[in-house]
PDB file of N, CA and C in Angstrom:
ATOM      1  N   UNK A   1     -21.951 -27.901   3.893  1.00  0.00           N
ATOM      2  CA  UNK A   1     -21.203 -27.402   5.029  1.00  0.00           C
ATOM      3  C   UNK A   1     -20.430 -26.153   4.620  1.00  0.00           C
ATOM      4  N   UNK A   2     -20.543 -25.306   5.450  1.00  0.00           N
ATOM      5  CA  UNK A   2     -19.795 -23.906   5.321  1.00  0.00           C
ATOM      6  C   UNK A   2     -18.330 -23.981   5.550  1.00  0.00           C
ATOM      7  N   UNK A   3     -17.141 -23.281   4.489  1.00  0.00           N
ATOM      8  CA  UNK A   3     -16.042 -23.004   4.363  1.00  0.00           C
ATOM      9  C   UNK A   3     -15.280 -22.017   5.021  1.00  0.00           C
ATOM     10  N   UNK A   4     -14.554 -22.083   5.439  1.00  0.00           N
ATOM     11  CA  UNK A   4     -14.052 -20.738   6.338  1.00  0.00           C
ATOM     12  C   UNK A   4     -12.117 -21.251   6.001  1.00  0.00           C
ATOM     13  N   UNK A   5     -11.776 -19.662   5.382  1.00  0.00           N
ATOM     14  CA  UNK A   5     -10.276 -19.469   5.324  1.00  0.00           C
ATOM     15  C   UNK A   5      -9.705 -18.747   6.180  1.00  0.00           C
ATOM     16  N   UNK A   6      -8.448 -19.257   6.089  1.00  0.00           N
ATOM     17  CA  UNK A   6      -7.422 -18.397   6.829  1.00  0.00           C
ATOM     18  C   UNK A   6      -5.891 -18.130   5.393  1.00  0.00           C
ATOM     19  N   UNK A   7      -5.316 -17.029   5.320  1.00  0.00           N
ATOM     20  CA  UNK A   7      -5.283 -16.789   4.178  1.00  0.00           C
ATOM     21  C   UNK A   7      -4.070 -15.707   4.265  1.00  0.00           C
ATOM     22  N   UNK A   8      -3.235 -15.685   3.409  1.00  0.00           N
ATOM     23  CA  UNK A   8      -1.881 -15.074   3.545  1.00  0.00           C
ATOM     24  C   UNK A   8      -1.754 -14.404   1.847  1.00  0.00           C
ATOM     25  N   UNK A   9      -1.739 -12.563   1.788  1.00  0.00           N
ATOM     26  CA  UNK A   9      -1.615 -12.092   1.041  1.00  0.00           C
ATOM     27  C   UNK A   9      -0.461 -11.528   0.919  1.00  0.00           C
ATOM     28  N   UNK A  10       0.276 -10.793  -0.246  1.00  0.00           N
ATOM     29  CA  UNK A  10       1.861 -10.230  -0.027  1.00  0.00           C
ATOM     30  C   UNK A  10       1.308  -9.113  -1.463  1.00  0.00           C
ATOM     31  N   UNK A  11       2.090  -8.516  -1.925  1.00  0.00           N
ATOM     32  CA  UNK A  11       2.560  -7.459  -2.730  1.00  0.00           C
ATOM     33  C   UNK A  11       3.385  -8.007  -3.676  1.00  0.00           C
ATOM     34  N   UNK A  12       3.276  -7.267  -4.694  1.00  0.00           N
ATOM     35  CA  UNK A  12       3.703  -7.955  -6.095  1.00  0.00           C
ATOM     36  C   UNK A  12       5.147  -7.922  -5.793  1.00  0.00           C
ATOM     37  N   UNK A  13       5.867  -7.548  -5.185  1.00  0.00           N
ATOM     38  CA  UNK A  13       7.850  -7.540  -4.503  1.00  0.00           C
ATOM     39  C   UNK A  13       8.003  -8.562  -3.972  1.00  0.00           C
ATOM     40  N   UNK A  14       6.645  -9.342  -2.859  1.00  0.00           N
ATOM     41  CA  UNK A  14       7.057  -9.730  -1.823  1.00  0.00           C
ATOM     42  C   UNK A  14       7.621  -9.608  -0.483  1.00  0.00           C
ATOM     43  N   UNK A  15       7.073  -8.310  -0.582  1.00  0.00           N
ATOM     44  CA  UNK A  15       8.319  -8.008   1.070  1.00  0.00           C
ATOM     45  C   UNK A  15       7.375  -7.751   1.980  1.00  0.00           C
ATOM     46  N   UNK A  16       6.099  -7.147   1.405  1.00  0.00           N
ATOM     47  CA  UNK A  16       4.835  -7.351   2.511  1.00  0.00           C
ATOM     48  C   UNK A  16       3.795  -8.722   2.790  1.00  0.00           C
ATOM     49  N   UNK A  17       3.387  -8.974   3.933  1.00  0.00           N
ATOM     50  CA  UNK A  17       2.552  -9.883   4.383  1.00  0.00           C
ATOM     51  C   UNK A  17       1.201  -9.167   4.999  1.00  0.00           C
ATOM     52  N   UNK A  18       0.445 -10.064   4.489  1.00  0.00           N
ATOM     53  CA  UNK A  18      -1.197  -9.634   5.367  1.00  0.00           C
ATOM     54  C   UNK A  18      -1.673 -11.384   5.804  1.00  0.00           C
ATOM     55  N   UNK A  19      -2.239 -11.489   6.540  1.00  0.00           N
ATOM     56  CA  UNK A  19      -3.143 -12.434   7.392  1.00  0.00           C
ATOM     57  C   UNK A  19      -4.421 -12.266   7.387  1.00  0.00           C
ATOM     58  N   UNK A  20      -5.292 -13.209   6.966  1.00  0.00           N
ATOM     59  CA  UNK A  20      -6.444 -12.606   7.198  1.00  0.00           C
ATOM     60  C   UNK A  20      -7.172 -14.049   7.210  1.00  0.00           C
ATOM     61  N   UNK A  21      -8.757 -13.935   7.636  1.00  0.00           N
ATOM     62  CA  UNK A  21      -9.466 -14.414   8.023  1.00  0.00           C
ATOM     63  C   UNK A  21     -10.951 -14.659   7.358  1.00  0.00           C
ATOM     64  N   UNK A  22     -11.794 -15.930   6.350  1.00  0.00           N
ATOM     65  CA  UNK A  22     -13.135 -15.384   5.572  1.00  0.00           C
ATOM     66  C   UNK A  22     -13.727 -16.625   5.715  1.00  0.00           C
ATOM     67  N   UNK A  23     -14.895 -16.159   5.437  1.00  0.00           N
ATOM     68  CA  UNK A  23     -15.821 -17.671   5.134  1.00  0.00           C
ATOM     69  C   UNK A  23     -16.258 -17.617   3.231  1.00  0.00           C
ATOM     70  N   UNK A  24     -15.900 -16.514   2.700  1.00  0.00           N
ATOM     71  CA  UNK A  24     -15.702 -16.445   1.374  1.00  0.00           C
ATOM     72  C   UNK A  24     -14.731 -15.910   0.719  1.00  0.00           C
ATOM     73  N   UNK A  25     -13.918 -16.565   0.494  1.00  0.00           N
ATOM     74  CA  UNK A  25     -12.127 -16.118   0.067  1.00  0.00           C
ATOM     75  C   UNK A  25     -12.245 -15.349  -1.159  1.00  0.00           C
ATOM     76  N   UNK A  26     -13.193 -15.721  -2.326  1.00  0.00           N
ATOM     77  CA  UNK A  26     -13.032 -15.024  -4.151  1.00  0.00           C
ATOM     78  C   UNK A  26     -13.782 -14.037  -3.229  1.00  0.00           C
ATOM     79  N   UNK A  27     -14.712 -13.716  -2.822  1.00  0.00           N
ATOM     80  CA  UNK A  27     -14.771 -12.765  -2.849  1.00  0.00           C
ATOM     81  C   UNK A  27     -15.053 -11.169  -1.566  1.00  0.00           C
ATOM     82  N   UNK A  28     -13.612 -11.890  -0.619  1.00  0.00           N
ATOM     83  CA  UNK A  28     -12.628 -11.459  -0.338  1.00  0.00           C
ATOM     84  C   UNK A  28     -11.874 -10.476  -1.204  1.00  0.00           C
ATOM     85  N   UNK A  29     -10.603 -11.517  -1.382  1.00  0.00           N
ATOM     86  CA  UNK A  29     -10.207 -11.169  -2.710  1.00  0.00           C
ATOM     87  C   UNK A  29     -10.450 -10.250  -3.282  1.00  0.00           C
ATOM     88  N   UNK A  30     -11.757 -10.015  -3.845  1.00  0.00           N
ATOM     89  CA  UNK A  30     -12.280  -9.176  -5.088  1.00  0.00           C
ATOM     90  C   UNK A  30     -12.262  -7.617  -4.140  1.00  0.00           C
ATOM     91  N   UNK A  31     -12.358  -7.944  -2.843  1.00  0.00           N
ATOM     92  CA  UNK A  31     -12.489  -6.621  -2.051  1.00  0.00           C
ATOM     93  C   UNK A  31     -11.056  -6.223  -1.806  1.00  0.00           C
ATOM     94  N   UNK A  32     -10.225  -7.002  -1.361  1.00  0.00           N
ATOM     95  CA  UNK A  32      -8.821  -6.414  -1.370  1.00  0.00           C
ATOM     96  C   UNK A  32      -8.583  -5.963  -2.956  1.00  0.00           C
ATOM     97  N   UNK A  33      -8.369  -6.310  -3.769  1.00  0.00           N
ATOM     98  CA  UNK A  33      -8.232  -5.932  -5.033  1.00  0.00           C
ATOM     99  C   UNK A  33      -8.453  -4.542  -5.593  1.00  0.00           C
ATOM    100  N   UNK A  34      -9.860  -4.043  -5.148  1.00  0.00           N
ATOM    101  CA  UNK A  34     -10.705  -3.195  -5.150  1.00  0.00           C
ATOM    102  C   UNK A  34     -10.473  -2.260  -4.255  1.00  0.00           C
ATOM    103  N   UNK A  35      -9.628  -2.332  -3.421  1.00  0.00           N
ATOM    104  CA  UNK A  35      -9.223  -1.617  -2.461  1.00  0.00           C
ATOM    105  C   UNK A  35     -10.168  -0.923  -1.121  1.00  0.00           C
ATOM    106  N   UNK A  36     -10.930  -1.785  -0.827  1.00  0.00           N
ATOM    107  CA  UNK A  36     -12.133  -2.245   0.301  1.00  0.00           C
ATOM    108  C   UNK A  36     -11.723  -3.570   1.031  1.00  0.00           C
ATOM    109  N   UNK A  37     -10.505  -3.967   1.335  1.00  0.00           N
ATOM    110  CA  UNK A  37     -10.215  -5.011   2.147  1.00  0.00           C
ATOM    111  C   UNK A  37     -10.298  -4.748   3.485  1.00  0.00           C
ATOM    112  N   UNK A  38      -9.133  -3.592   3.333  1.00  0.00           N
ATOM    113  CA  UNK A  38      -8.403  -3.785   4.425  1.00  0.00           C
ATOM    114  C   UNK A  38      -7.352  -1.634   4.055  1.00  0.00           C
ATOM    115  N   UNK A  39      -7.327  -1.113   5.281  1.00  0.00           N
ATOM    116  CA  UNK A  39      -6.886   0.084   4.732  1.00  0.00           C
ATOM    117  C   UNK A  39      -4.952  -0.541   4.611  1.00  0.00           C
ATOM    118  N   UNK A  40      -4.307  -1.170   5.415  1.00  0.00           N
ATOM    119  CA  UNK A  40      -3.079  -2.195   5.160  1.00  0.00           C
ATOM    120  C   UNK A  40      -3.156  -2.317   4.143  1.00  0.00           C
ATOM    121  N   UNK A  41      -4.060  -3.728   3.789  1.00  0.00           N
ATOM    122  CA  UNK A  41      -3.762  -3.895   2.114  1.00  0.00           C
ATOM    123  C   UNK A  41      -3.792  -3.073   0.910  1.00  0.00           C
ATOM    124  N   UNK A  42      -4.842  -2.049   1.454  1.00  0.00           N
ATOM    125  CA  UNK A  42      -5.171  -0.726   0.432  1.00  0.00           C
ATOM    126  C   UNK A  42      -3.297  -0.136  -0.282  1.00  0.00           C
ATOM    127  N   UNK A  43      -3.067   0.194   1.394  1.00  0.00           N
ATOM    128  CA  UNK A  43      -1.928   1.370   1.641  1.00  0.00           C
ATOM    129  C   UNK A  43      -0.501   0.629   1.170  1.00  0.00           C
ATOM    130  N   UNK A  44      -0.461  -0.675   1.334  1.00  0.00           N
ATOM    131  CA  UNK A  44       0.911  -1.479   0.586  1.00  0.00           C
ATOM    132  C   UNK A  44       0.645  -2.572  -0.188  1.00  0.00           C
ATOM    133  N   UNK A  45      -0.922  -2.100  -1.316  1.00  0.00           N
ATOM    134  CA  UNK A  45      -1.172  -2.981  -2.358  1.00  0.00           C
ATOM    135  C   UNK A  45      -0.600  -4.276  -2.454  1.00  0.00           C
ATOM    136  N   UNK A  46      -1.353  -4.969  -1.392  1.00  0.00           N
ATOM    137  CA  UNK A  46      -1.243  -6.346  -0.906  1.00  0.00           C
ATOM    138  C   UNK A  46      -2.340  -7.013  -1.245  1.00  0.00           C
ATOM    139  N   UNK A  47      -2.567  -8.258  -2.058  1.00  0.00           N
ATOM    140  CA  UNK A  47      -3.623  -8.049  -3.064  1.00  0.00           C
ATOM    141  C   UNK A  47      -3.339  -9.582  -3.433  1.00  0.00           C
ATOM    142  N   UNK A  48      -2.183 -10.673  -3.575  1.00  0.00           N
ATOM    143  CA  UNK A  48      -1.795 -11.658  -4.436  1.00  0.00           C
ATOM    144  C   UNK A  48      -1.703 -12.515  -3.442  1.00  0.00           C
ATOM    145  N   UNK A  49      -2.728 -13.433  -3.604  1.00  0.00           N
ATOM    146  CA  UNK A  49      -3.212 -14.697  -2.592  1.00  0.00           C
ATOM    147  C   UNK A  49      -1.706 -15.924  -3.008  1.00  0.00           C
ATOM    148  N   UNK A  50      -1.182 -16.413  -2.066  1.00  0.00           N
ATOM    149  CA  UNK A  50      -0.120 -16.822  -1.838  1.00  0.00           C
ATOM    150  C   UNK A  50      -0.006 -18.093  -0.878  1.00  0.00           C
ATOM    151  N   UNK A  51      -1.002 -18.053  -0.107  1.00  0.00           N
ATOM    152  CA  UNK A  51      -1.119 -19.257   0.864  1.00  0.00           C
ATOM    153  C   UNK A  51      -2.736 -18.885   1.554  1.00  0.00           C
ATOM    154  N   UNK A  52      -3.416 -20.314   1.303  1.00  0.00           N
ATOM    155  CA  UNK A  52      -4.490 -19.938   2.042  1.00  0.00           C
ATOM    156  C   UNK A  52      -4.738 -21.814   2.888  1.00  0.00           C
ATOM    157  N   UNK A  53      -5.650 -21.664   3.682  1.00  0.00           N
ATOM    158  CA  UNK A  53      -5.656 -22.859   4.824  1.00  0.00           C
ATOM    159  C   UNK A  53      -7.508 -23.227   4.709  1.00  0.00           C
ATOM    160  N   UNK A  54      -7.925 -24.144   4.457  1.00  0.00           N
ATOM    161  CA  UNK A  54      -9.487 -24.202   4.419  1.00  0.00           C
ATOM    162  C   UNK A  54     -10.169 -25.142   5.619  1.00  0.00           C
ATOM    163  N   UNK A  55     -10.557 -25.099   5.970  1.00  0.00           N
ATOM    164  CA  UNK A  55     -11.421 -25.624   7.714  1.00  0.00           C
ATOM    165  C   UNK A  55     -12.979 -25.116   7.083  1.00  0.00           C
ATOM    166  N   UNK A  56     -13.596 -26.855   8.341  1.00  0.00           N
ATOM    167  CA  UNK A  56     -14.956 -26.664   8.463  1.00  0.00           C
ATOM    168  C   UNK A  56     -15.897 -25.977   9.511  1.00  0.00           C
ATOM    169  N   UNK A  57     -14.461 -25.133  10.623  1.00  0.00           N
ATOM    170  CA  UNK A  57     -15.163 -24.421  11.469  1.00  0.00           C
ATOM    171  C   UNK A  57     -14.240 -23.322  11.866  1.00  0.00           C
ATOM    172  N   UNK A  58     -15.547 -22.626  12.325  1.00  0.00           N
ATOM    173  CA  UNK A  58     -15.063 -20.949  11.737  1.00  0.00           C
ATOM    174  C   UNK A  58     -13.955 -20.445  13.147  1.00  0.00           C
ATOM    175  N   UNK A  59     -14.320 -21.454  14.516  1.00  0.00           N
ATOM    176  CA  UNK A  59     -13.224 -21.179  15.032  1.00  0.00           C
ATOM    177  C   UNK A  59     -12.048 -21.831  14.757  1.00  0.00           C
ATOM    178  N   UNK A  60     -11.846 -22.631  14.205  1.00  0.00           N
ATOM    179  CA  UNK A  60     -10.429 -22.888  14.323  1.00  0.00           C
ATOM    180  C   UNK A  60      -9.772 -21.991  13.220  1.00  0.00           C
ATOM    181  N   UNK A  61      -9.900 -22.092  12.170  1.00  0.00           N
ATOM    182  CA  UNK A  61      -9.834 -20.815  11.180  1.00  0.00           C
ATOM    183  C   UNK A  61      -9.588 -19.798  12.177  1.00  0.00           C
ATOM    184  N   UNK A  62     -10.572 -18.609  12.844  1.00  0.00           N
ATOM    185  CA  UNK A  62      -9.646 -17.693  13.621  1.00  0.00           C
ATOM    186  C   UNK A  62      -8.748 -17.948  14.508  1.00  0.00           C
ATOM    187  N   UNK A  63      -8.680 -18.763  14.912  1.00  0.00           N
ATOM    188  CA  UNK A  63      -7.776 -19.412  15.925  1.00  0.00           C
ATOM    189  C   UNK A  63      -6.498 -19.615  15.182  1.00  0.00           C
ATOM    190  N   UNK A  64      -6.482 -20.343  14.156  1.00  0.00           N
ATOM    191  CA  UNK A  64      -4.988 -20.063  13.195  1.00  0.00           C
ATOM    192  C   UNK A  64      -4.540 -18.895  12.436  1.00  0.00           C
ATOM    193  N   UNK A  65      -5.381 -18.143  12.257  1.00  0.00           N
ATOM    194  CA  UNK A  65      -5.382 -17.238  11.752  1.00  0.00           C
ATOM    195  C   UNK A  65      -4.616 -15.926  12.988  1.00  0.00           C
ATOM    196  N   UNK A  66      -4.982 -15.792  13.918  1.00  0.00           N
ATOM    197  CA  UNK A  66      -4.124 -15.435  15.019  1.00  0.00           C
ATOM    198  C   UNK A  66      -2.947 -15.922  15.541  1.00  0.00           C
ATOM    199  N   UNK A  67      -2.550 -17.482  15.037  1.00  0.00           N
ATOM    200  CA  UNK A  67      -1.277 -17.844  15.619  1.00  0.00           C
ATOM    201  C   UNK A  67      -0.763 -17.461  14.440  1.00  0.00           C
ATOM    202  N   UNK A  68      -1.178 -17.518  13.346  1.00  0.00           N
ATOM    203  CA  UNK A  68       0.044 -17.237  12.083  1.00  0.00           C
ATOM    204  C   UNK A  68      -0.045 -15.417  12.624  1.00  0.00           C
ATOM    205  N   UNK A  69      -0.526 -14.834  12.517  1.00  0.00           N
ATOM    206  CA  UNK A  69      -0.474 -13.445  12.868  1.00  0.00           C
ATOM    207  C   UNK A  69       0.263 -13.347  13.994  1.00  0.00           C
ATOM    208  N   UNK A  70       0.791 -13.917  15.168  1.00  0.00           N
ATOM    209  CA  UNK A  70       1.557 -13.461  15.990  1.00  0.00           C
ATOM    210  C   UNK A  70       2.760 -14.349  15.527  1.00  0.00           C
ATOM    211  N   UNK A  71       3.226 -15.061  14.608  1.00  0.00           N
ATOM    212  CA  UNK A  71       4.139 -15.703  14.159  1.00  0.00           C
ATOM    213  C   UNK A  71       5.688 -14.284  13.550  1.00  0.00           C
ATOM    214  N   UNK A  72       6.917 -14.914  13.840  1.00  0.00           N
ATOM    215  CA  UNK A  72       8.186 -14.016  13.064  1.00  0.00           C
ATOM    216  C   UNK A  72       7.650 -14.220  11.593  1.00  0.00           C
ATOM    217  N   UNK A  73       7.648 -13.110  11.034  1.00  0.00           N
ATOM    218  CA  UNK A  73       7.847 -12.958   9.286  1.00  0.00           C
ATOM    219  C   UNK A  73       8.456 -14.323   8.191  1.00  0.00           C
ATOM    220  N   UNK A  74       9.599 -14.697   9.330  1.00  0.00           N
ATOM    221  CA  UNK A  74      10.682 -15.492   8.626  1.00  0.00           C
ATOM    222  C   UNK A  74       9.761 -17.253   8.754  1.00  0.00           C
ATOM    223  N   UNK A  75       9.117 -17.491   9.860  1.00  0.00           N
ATOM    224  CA  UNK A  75       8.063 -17.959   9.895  1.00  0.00           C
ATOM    225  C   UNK A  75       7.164 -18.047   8.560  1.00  0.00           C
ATOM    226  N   UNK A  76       6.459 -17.102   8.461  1.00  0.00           N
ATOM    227  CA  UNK A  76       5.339 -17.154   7.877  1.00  0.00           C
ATOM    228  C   UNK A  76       5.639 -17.620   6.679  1.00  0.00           C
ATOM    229  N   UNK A  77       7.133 -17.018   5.971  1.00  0.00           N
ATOM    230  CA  UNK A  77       7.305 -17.381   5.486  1.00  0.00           C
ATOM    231  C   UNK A  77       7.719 -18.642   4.809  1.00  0.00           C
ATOM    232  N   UNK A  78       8.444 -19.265   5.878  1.00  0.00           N
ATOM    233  CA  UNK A  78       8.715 -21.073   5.335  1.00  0.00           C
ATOM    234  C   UNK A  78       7.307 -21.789   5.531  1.00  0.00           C
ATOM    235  N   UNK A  79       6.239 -21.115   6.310  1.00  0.00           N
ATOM    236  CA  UNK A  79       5.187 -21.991   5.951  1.00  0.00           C
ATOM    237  C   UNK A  79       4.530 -21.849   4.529  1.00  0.00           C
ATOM    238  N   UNK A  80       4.465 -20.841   3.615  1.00  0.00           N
ATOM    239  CA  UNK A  80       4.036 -20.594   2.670  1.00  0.00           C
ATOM    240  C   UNK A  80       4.853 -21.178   1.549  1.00  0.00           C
ATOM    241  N   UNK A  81       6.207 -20.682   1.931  1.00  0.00           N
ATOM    242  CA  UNK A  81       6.998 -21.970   0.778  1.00  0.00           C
ATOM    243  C   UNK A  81       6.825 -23.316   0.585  1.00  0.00           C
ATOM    244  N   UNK A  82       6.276 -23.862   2.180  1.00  0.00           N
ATOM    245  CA  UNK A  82       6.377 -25.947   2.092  1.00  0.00           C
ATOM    246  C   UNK A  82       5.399 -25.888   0.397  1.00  0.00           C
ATOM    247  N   UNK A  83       3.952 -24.774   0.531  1.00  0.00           N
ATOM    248  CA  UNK A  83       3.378 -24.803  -0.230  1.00  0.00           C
ATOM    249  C   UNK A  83       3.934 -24.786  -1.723  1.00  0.00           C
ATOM    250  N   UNK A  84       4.134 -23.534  -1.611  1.00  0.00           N
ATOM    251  CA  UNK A  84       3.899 -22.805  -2.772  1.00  0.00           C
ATOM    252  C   UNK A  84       5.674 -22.103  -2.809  1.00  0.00           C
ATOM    253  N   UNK A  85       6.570 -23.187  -3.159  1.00  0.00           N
ATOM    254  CA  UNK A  85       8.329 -22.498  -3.373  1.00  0.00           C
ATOM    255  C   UNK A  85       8.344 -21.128  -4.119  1.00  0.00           C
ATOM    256  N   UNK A  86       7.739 -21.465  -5.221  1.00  0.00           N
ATOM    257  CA  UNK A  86       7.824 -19.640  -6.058  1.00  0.00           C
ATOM    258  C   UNK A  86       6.958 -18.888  -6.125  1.00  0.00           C
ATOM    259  N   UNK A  87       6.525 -18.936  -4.790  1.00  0.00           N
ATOM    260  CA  UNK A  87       5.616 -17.655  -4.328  1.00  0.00           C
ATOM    261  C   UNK A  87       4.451 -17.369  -5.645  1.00  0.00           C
ATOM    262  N   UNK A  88       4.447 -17.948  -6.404  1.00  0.00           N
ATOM    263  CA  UNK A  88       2.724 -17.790  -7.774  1.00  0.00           C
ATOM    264  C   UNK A  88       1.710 -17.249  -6.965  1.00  0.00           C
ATOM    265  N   UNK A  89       1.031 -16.294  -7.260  1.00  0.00           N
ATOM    266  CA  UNK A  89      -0.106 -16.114  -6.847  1.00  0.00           C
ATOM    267  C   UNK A  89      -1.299 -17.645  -7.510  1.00  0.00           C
ATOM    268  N   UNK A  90      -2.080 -17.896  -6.042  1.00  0.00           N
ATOM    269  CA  UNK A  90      -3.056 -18.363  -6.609  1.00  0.00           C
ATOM    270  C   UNK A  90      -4.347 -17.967  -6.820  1.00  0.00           C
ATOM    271  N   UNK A  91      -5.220 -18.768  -7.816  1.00  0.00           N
ATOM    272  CA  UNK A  91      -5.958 -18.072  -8.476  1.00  0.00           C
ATOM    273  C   UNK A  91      -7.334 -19.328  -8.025  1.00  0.00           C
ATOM    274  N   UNK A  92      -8.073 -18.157  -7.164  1.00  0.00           N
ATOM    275  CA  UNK A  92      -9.435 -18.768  -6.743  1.00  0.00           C
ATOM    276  C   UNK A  92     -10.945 -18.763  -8.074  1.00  0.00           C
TER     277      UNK A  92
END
């Protein structure tokens, strides 16, 4: 069965957020990194996977992936902490 993420990147500070949406997250990833993500992530080297969400269908994945995207910042953020308190990048 096919994987599909929904997926929350930030900048090595932390003060930027990206949202995004894959059915292959590493290598995703490897494209934001590379600076072929996203011209956003390019332009405020947003790059350090921080919270990601995994589903077996590709709509609900965009479908959350749009409510976290119209979500307040301050939001996004306490959902990523329940996870992950000291913000670590994780490593796919």
């Amino acid at each position: 069965m096919k994987k599909y993420y929904c997926y929350i990147l930030s900048n090595k500070n932390r003060t930027v957020l990206y949202v995004g949406f894959t059915n292959n997250l590493k290598q995703r990833l490897s494209r934001h990194k590379s600076g072929n993500g996203s011209v956003f992530t390019k332009k405020y080297n947003v790059y350090d996977l921080i919270y990601y969400e995994e589903f077996n269908d590709n709509i609900k994945a965009r479908k959350r992936e749009k409510q976290i995207k119209n979500w307040h910042k301050e939001w996004k953020w306490n959902l990523i902490k329940k996870s992950n308190p000291l913000l670590k990048v994780i490593e796919i």
